[in-house]
PDB file of N, CA and C in Angstrom:
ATOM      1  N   UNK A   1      22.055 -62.745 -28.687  1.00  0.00           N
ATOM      2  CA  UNK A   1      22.491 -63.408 -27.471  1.00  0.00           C
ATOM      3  C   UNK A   1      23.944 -63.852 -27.659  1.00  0.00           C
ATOM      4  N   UNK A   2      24.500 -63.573 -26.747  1.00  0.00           N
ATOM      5  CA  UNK A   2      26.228 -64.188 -26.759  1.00  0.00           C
ATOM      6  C   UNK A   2      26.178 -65.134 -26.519  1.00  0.00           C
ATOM      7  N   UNK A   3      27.596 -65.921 -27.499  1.00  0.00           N
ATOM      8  CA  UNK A   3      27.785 -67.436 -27.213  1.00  0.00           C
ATOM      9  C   UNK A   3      27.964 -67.758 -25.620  1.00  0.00           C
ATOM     10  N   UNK A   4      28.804 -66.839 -24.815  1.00  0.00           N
ATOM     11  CA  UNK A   4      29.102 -67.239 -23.304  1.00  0.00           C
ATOM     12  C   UNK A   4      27.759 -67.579 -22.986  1.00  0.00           C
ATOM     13  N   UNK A   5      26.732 -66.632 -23.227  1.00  0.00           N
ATOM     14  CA  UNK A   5      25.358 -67.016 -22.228  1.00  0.00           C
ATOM     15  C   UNK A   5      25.123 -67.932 -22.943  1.00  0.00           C
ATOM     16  N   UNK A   6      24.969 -68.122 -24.576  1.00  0.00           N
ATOM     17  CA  UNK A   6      24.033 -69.721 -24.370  1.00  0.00           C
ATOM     18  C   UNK A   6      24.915 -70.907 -24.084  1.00  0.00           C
ATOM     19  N   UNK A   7      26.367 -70.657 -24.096  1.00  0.00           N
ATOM     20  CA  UNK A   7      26.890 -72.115 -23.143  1.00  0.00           C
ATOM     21  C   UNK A   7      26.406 -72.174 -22.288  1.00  0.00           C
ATOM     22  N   UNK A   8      26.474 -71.616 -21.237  1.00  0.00           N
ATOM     23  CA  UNK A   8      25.626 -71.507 -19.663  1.00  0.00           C
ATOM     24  C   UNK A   8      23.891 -71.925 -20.182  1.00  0.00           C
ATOM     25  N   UNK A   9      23.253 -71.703 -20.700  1.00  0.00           N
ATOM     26  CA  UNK A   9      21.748 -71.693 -20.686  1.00  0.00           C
ATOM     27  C   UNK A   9      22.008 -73.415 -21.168  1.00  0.00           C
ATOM     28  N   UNK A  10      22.751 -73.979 -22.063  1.00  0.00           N
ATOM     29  CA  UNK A  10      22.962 -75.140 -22.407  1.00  0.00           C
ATOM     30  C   UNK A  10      23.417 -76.201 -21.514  1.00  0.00           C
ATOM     31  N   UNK A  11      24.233 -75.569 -20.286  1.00  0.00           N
ATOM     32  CA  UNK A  11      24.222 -76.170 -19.283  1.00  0.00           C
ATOM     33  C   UNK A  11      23.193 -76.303 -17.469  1.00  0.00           C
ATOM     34  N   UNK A  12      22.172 -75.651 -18.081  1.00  0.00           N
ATOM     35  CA  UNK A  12      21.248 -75.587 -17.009  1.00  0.00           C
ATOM     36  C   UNK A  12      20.630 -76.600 -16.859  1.00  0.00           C
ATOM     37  N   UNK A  13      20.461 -76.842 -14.824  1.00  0.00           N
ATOM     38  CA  UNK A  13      20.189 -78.267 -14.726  1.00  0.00           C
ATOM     39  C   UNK A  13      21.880 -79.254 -14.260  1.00  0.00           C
ATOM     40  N   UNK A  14      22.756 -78.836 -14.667  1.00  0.00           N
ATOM     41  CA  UNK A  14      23.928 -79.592 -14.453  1.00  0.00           C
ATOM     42  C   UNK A  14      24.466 -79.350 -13.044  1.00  0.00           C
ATOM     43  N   UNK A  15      25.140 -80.019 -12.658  1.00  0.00           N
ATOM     44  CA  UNK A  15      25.815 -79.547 -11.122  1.00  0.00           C
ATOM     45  C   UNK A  15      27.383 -79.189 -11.564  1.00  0.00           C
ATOM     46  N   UNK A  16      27.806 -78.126 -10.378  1.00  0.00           N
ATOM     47  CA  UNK A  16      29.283 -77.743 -10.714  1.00  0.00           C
ATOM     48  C   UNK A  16      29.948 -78.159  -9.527  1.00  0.00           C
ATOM     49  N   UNK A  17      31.229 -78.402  -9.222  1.00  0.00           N
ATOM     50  CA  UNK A  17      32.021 -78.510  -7.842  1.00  0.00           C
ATOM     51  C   UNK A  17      32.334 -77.645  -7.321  1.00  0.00           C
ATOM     52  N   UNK A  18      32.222 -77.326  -6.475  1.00  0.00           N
ATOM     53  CA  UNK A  18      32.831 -76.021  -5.632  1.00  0.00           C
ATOM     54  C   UNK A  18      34.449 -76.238  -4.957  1.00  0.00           C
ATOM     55  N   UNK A  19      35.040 -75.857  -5.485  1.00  0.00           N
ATOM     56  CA  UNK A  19      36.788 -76.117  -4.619  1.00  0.00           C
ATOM     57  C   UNK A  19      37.019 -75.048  -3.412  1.00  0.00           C
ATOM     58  N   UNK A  20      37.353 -75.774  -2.518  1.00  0.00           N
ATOM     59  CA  UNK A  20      37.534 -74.801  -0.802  1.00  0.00           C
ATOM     60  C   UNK A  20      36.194 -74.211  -0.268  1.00  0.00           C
ATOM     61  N   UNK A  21      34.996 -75.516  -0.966  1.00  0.00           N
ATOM     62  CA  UNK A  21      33.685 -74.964  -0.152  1.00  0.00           C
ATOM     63  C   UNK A  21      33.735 -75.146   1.166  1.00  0.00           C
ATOM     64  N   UNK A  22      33.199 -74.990   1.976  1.00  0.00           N
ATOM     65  CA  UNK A  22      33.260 -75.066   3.407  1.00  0.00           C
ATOM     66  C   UNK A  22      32.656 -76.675   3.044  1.00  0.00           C
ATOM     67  N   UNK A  23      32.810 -77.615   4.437  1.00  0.00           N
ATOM     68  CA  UNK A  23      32.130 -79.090   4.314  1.00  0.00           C
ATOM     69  C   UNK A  23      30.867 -78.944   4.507  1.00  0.00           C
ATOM     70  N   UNK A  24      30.066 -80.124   3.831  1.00  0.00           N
ATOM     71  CA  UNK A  24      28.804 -79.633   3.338  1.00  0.00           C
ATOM     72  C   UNK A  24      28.079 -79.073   2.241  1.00  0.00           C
ATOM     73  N   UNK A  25      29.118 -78.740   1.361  1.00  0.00           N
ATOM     74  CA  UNK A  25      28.945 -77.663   0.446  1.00  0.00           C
ATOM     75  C   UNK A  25      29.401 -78.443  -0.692  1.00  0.00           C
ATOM     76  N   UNK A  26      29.454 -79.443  -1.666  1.00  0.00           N
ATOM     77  CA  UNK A  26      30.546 -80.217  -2.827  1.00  0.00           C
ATOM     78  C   UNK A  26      29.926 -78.998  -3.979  1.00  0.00           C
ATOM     79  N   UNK A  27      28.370 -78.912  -4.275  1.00  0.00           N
ATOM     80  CA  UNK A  27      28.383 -78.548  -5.570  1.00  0.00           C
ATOM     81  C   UNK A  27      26.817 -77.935  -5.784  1.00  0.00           C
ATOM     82  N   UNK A  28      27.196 -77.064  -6.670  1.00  0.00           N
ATOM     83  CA  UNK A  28      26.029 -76.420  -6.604  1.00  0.00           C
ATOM     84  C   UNK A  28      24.802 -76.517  -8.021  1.00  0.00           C
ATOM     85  N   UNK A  29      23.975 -76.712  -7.992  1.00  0.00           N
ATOM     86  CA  UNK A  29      23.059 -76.656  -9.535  1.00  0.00           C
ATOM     87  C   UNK A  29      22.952 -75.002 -10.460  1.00  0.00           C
ATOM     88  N   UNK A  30      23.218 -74.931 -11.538  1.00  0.00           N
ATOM     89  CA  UNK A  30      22.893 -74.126 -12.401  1.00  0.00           C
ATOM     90  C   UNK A  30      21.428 -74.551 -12.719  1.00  0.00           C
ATOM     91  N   UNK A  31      20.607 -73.130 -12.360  1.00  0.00           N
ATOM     92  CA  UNK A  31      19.022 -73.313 -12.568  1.00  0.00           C
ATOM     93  C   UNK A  31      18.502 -72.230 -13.364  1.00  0.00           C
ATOM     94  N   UNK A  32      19.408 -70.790 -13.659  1.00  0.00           N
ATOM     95  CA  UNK A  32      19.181 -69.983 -14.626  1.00  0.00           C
ATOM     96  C   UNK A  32      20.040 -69.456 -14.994  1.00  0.00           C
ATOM     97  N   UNK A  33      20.167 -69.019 -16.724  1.00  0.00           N
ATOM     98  CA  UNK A  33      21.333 -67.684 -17.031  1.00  0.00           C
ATOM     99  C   UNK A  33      20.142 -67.131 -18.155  1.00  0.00           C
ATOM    100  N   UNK A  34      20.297 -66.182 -17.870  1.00  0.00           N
ATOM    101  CA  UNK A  34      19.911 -65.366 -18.403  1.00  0.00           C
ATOM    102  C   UNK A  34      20.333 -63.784 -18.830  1.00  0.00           C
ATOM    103  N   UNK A  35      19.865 -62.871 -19.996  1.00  0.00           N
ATOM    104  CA  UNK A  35      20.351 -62.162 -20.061  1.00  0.00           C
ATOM    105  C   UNK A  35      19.746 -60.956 -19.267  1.00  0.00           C
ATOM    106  N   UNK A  36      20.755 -59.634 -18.761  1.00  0.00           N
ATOM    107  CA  UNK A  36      20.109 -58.815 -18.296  1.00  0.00           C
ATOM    108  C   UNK A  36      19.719 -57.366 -19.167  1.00  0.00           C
ATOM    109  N   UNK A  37      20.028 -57.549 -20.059  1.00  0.00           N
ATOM    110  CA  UNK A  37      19.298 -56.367 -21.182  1.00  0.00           C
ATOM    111  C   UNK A  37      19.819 -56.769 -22.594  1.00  0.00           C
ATOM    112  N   UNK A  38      19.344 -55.827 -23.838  1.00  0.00           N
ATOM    113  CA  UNK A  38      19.689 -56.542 -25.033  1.00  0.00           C
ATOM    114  C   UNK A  38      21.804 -55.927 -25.111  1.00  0.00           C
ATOM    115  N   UNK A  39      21.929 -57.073 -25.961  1.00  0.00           N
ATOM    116  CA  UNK A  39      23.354 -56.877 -26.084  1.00  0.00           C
ATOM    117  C   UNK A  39      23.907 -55.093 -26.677  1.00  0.00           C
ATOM    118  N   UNK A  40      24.750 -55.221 -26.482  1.00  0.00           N
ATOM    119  CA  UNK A  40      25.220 -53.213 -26.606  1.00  0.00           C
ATOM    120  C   UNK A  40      25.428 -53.461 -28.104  1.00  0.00           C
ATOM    121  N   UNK A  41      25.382 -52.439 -28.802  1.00  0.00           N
ATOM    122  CA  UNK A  41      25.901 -52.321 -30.005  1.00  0.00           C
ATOM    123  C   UNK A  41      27.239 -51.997 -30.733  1.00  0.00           C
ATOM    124  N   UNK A  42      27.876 -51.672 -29.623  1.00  0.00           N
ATOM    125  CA  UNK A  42      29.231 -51.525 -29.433  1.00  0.00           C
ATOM    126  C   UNK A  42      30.408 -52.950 -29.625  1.00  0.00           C
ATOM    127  N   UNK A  43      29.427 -54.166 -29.280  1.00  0.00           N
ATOM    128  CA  UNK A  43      30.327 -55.086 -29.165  1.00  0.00           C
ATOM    129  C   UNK A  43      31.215 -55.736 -28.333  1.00  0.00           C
ATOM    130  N   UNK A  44      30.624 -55.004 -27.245  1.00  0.00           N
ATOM    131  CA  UNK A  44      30.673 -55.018 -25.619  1.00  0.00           C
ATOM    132  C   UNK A  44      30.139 -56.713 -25.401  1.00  0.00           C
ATOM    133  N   UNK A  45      30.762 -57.459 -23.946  1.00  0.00           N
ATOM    134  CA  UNK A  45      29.789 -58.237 -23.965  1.00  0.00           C
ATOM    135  C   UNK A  45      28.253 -57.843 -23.184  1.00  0.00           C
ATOM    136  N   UNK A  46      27.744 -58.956 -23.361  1.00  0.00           N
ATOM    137  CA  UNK A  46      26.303 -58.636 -22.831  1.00  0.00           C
ATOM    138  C   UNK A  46      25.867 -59.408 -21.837  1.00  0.00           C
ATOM    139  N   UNK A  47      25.487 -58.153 -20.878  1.00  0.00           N
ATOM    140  CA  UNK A  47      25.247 -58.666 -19.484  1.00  0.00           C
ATOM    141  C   UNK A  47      24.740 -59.823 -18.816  1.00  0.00           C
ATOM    142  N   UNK A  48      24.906 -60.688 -18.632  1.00  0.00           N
ATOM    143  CA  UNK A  48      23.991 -62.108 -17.965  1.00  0.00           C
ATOM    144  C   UNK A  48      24.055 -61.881 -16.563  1.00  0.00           C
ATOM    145  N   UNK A  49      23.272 -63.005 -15.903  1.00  0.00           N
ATOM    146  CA  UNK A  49      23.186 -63.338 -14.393  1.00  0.00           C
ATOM    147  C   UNK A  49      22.965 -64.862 -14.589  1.00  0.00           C
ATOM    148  N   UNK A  50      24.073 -65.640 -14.092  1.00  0.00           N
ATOM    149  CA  UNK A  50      23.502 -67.465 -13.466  1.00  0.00           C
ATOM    150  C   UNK A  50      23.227 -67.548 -12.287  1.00  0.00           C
ATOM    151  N   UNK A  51      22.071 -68.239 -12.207  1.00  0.00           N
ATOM    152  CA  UNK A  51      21.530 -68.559 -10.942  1.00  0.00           C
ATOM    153  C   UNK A  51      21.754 -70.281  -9.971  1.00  0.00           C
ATOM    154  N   UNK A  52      22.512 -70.463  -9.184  1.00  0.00           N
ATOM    155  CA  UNK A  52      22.676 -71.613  -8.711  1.00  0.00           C
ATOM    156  C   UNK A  52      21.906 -71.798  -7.538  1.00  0.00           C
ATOM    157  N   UNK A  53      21.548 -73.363  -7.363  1.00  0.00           N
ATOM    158  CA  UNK A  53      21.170 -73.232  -6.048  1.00  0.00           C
ATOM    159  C   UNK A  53      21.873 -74.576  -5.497  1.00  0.00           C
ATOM    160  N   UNK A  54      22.135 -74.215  -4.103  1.00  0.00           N
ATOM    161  CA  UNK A  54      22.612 -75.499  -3.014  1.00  0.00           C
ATOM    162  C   UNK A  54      22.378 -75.751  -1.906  1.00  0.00           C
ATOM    163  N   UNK A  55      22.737 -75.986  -0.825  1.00  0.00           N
ATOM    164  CA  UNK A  55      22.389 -76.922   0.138  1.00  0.00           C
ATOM    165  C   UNK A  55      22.300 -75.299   1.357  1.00  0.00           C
ATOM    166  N   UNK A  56      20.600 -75.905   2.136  1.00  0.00           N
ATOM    167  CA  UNK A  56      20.407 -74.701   2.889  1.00  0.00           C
ATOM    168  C   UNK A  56      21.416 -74.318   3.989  1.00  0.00           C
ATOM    169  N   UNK A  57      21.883 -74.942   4.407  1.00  0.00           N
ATOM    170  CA  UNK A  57      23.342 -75.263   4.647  1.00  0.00           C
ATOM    171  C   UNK A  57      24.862 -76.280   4.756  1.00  0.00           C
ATOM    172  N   UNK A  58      25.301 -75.533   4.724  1.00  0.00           N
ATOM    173  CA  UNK A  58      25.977 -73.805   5.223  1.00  0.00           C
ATOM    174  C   UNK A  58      25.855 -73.321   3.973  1.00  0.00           C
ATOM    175  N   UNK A  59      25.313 -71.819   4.668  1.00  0.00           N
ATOM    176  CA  UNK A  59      25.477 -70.695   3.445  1.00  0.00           C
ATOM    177  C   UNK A  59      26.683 -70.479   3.641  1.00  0.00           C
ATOM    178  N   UNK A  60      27.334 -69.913   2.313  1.00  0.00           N
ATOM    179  CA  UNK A  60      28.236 -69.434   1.300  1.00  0.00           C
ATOM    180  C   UNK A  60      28.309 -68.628   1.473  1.00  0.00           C
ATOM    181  N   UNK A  61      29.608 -68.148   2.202  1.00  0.00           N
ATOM    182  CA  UNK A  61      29.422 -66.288   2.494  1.00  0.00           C
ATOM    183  C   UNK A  61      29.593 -65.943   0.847  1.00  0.00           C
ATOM    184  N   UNK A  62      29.394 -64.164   0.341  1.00  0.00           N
ATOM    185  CA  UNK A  62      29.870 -63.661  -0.576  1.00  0.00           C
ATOM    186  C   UNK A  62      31.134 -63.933  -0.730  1.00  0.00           C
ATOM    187  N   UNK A  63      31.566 -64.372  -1.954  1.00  0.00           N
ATOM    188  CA  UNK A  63      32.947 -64.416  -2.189  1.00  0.00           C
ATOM    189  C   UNK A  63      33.069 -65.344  -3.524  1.00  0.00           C
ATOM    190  N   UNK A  64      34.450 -65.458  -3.832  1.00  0.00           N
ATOM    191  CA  UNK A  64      35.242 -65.851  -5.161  1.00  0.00           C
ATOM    192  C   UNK A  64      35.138 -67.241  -4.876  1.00  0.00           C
ATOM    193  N   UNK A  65      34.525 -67.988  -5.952  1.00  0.00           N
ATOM    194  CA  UNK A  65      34.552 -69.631  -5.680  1.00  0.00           C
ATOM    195  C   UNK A  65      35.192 -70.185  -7.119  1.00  0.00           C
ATOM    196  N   UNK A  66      35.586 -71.200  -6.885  1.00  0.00           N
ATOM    197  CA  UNK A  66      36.155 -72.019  -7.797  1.00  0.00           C
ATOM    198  C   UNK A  66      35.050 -73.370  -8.646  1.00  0.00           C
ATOM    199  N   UNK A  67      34.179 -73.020  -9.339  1.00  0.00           N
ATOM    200  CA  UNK A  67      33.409 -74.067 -10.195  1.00  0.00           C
ATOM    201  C   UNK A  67      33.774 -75.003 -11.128  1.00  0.00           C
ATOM    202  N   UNK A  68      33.814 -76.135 -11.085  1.00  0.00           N
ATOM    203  CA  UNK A  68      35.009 -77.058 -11.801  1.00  0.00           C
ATOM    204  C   UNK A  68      33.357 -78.025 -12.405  1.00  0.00           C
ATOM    205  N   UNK A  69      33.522 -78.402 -14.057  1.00  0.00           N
ATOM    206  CA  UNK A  69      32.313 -78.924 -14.471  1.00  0.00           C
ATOM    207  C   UNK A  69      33.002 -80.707 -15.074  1.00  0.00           C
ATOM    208  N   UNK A  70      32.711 -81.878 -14.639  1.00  0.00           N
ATOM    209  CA  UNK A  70      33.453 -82.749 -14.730  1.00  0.00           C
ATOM    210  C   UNK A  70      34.817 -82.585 -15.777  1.00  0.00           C
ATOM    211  N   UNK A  71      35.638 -82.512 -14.766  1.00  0.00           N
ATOM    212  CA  UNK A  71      36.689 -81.943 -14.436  1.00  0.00           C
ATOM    213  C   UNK A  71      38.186 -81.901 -15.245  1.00  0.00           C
ATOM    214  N   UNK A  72      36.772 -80.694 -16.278  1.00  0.00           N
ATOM    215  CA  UNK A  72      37.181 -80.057 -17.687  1.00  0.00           C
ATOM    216  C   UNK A  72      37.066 -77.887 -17.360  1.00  0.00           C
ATOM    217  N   UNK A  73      35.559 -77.828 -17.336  1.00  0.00           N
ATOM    218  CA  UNK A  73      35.851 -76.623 -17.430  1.00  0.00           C
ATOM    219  C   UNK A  73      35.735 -75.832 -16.167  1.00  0.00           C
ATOM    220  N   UNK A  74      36.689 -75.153 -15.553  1.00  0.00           N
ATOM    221  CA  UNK A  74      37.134 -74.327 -14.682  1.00  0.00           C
ATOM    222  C   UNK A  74      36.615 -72.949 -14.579  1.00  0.00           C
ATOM    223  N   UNK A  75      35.773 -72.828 -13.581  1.00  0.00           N
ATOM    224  CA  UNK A  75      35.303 -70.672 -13.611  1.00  0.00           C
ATOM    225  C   UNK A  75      35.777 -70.250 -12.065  1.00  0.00           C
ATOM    226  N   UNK A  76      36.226 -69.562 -12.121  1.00  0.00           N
ATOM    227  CA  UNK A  76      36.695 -68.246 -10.874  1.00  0.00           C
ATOM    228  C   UNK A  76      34.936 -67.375 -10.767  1.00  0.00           C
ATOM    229  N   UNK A  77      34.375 -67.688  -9.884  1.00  0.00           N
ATOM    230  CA  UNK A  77      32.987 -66.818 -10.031  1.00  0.00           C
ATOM    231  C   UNK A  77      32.370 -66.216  -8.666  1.00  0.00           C
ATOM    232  N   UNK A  78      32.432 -64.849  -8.863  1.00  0.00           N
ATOM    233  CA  UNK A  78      31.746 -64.150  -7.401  1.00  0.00           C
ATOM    234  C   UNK A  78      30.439 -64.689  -7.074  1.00  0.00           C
ATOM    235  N   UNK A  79      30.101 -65.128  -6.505  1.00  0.00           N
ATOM    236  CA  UNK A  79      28.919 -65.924  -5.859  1.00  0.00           C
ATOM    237  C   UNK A  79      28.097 -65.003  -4.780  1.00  0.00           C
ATOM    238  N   UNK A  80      27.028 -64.212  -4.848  1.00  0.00           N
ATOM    239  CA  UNK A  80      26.366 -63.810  -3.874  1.00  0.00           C
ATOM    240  C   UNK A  80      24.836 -64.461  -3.324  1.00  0.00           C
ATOM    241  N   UNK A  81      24.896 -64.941  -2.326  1.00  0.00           N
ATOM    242  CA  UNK A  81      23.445 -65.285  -1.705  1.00  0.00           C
ATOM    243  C   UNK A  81      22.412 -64.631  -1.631  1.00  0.00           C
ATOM    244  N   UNK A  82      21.615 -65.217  -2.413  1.00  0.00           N
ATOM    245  CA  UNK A  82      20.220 -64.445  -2.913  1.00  0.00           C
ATOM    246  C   UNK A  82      18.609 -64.827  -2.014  1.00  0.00           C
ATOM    247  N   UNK A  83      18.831 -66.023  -1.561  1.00  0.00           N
ATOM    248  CA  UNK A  83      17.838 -66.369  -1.103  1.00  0.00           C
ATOM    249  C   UNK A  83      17.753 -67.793  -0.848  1.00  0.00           C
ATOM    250  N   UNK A  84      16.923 -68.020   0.127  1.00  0.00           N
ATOM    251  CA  UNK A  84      15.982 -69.658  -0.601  1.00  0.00           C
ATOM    252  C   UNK A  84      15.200 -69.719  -1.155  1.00  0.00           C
ATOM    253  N   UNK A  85      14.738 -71.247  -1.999  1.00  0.00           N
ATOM    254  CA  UNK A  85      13.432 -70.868  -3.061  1.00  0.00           C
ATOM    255  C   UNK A  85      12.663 -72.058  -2.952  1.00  0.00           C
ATOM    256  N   UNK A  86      13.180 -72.432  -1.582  1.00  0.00           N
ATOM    257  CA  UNK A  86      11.543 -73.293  -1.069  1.00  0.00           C
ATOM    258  C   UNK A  86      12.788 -75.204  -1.085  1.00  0.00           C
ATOM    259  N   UNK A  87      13.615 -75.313  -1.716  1.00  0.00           N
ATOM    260  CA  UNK A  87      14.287 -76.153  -2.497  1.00  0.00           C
ATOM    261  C   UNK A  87      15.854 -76.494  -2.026  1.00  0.00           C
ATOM    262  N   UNK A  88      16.279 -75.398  -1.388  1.00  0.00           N
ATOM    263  CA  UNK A  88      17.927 -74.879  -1.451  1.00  0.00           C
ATOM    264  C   UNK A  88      18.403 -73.496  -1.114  1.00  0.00           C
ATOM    265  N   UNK A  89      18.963 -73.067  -1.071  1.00  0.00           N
ATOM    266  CA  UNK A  89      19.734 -72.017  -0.828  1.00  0.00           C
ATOM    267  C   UNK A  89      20.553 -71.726  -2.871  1.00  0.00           C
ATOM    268  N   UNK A  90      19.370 -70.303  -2.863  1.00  0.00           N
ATOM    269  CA  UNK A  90      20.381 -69.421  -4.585  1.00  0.00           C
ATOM    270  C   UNK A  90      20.993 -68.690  -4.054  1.00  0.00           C
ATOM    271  N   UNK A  91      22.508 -68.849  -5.050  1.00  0.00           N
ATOM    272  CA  UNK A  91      23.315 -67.649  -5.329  1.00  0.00           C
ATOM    273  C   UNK A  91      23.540 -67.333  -6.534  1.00  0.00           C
ATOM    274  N   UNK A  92      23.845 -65.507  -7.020  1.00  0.00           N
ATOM    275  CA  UNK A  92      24.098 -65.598  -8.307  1.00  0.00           C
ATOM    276  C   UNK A  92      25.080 -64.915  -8.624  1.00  0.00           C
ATOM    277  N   UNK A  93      25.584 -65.113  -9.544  1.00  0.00           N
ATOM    278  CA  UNK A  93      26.968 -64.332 -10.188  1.00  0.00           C
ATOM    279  C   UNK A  93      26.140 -63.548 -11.604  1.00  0.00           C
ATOM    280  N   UNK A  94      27.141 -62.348 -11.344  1.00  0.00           N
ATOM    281  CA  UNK A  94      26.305 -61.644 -12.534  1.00  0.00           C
ATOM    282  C   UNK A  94      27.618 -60.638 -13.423  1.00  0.00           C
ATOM    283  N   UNK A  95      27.569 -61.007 -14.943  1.00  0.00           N
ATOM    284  CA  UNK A  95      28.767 -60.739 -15.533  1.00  0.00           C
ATOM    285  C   UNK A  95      28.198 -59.652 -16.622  1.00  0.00           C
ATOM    286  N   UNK A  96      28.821 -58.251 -16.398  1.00  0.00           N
ATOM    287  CA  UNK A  96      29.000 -56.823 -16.577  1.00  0.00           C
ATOM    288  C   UNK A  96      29.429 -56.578 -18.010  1.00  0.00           C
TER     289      UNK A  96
END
């Protein structure tokens, strides 16, 4: 498992800020990362998906958001809307 994913798995459960969310929108929960197959042998990184969820609205069109974690660490992250899960509105970003 790569260190990137278990920072993220170490931060599940935490809330992030969203910068230029639409109003309504401050921040979203990290509720999964996980990996999406075993790491390459090449030395490649290895694929994850985080799963956030937030407020049923307003949905979040697809697009590039700004995640700020008390207001230290900074991510640029494609965000796509996945669903509701009874709770919120998930989106997930998924890194290749």
């Amino acid at each position: 498992m790569s260190d990137e994913l278990k920072g993220y798995q170490a931060m599940i459960g935490q809330r992030f800020e969203l910068e230029g969310a639409p109003q309504g929108v401050s921040d979203l929960q990290l509720l999964e990362a996980r990996a999406l197959r075993e790491a390459p042998v090449n030395g490649a990184r290895q694929p994850f998906s985080l799963l956030f969820r937030g407020p049923m609205e307003p949905k979040l069109p697809q697009a590039t958001y700004i995640l700020r974690q008390d207001d230290k660490q900074v991510e640029a992250l494609f965000l796509v809307p996945v669903g509701p899960d009874g709770k919120g509105l998930c989106y997930e970003a998924v890194f290749n």
